[in-house]
C-alpha atoms as a PDB file:
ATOM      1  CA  UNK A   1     133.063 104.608 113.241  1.00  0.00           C
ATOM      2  CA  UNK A   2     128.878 104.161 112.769  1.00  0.00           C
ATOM      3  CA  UNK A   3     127.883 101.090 112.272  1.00  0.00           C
ATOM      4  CA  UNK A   4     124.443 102.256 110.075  1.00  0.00           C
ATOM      5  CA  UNK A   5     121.719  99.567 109.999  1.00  0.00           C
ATOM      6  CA  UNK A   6     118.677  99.825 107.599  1.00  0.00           C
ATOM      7  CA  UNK A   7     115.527  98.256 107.459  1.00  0.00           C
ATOM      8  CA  UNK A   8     114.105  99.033 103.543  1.00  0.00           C
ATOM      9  CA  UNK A   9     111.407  97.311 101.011  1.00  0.00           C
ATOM     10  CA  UNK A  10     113.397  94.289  98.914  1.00  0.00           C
ATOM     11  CA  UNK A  11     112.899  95.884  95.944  1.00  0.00           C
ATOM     12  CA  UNK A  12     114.643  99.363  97.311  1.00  0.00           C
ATOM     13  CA  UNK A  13     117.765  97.357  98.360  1.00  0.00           C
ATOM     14  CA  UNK A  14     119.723  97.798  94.790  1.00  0.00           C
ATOM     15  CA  UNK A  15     119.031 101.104  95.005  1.00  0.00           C
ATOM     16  CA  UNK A  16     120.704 101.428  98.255  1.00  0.00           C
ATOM     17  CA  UNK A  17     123.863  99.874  97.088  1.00  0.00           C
ATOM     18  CA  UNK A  18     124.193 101.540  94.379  1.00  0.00           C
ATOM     19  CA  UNK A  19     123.966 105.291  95.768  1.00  0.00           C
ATOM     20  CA  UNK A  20     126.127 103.946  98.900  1.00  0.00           C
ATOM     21  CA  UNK A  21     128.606 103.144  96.539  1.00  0.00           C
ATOM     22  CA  UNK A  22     128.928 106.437  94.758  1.00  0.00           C
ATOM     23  CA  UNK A  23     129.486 107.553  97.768  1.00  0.00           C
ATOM     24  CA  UNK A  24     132.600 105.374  98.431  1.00  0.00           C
ATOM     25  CA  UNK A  25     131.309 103.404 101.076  1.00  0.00           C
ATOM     26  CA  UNK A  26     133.146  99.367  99.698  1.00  0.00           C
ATOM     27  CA  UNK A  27     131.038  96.855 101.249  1.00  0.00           C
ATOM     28  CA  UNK A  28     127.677  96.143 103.257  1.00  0.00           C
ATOM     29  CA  UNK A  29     125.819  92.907 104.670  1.00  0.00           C
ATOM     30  CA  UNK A  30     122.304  92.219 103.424  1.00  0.00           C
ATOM     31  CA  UNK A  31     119.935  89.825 105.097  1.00  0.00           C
ATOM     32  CA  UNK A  32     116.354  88.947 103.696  1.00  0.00           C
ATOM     33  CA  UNK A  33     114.375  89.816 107.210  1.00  0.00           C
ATOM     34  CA  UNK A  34     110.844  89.390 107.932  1.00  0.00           C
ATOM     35  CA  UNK A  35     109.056  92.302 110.261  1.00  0.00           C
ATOM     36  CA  UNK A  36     106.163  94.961 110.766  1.00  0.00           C
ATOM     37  CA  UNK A  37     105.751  98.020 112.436  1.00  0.00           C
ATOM     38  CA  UNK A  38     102.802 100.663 111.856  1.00  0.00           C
ATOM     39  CA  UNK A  39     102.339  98.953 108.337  1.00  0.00           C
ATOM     40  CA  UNK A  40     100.825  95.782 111.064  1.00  0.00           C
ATOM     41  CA  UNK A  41     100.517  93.488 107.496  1.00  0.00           C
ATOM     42  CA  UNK A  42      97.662  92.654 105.721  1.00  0.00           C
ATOM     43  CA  UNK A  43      95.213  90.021 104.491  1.00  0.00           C
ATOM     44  CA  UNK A  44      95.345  87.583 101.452  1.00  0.00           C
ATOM     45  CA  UNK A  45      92.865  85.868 100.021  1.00  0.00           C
ATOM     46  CA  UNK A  46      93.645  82.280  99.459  1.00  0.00           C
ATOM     47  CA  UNK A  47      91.799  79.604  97.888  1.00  0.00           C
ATOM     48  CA  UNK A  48      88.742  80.957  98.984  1.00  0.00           C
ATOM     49  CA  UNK A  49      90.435  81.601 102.916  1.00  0.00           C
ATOM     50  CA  UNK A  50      91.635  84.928 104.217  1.00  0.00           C
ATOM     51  CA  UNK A  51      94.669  84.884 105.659  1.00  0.00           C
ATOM     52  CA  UNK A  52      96.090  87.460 107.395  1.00  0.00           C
ATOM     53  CA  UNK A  53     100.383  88.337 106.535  1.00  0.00           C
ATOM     54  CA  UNK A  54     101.562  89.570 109.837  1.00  0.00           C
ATOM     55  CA  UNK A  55     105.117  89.929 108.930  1.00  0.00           C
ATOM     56  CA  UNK A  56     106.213  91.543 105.695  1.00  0.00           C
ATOM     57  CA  UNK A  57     109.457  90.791 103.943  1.00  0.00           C
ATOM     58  CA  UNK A  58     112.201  93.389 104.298  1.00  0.00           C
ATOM     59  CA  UNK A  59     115.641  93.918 103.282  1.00  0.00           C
ATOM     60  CA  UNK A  60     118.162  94.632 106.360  1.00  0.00           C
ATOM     61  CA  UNK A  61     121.392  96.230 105.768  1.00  0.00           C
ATOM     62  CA  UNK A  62     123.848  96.935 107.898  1.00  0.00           C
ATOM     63  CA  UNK A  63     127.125  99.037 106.697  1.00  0.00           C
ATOM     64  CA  UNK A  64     129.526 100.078 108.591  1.00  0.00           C
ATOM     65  CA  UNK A  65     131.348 103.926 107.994  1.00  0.00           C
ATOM     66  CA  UNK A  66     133.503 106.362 109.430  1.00  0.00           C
ATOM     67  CA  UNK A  67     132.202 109.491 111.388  1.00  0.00           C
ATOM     68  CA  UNK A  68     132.690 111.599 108.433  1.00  0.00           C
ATOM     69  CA  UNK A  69     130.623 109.431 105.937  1.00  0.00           C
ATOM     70  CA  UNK A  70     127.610 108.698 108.500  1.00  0.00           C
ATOM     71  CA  UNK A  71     125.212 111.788 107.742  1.00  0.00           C
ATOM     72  CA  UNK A  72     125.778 111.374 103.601  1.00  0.00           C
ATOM     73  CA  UNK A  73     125.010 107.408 103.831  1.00  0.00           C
ATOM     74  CA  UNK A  74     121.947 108.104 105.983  1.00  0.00           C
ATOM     75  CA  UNK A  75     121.033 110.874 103.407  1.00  0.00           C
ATOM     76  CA  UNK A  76     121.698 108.374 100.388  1.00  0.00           C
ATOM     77  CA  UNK A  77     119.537 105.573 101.964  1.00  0.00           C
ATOM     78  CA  UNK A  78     116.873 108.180 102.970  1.00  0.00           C
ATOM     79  CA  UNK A  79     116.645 109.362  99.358  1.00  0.00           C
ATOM     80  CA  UNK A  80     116.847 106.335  97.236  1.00  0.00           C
ATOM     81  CA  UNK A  81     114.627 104.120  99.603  1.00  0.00           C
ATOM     82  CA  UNK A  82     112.047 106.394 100.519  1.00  0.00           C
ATOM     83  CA  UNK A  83     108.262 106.608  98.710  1.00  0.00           C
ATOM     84  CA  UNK A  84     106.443 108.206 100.532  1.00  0.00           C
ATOM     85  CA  UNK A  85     104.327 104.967 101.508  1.00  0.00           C
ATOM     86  CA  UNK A  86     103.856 103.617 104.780  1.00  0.00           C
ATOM     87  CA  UNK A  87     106.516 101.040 105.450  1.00  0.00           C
ATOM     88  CA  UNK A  88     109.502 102.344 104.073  1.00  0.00           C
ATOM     89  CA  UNK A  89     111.518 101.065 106.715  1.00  0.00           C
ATOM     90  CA  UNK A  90     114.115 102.268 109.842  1.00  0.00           C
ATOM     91  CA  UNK A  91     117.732 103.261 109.584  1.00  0.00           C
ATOM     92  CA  UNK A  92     119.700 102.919 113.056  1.00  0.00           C
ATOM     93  CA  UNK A  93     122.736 104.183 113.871  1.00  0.00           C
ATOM     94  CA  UNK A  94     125.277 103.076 116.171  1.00  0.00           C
ATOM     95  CA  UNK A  95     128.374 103.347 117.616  1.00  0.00           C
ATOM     96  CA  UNK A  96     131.106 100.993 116.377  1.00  0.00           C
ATOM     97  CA  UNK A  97     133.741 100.339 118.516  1.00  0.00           C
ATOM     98  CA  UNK A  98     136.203  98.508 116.782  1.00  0.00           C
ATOM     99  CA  UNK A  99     136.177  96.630 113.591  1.00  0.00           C
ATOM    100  CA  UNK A 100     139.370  94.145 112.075  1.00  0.00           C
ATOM    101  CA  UNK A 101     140.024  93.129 108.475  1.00  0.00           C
ATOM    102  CA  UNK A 102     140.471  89.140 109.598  1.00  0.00           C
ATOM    103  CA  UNK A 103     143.008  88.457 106.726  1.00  0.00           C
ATOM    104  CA  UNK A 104     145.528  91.311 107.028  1.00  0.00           C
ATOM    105  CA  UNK A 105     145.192  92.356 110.935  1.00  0.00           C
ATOM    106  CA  UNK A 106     143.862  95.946 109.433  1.00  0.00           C
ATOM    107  CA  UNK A 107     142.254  97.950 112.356  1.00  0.00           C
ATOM    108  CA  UNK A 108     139.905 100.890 113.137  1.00  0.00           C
ATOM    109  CA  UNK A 109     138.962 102.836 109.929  1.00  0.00           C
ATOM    110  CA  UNK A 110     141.537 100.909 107.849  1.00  0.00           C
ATOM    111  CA  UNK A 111     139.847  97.825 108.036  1.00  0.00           C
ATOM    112  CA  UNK A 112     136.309  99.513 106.384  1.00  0.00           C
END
């Protein structure tokens, strides 16, 4: 099991969803995050002040998938969340251990 985590623009996060589910994949965790990296923010002006926006909203996902679905859901998010613009975001993949379906004991893939 993968445990695929993916750092995309809010509006992109839908998208995401959606083309994960087509491709089977039943649930995913979504957390409004805050974070920069080469985009480095940029300045508002304000009332008359400049202020500069270091951190820039983001959407963080974080699905988990079996070994055989990894390379289509990293596909899927590349395609639907990319634009070509700076900023697009990160996916990261790693390994998942063990996962456990809380209410009926399910283990391993079962419980995804």
């Amino acid at each position: 099991m993968k445990l695929i985590t993916a750092i995309v623009k809010p509006f992109k996060a839908d998208d995401v969803r959606e083309a994960l589910s087509e491709l089977g994949v039943s649930g995913m965790t979504l957390t409004e995050v805050k974070g920069f990296g080469r985009q480095k923010g940029h300045t508002e002006l304000y009332r008359g002040a400049e202020y500069v926006i270091d951190f820039l909203p983001k959407s963080k996902l974080e699905i988990a998938v079996a070994d055989e679905l990894c390379d289509q859901a990293i596909e899927a998010i590349c395609k639907v969340a990319g634009t070509g613009q700076i900023g697009d975001g990160k996916i990261f993949v790693t390994n998942l251990e063990q996962s456990i379906r809380i209410r009926t004991g399910e283990t391993g893939n079962d419980a995804l």
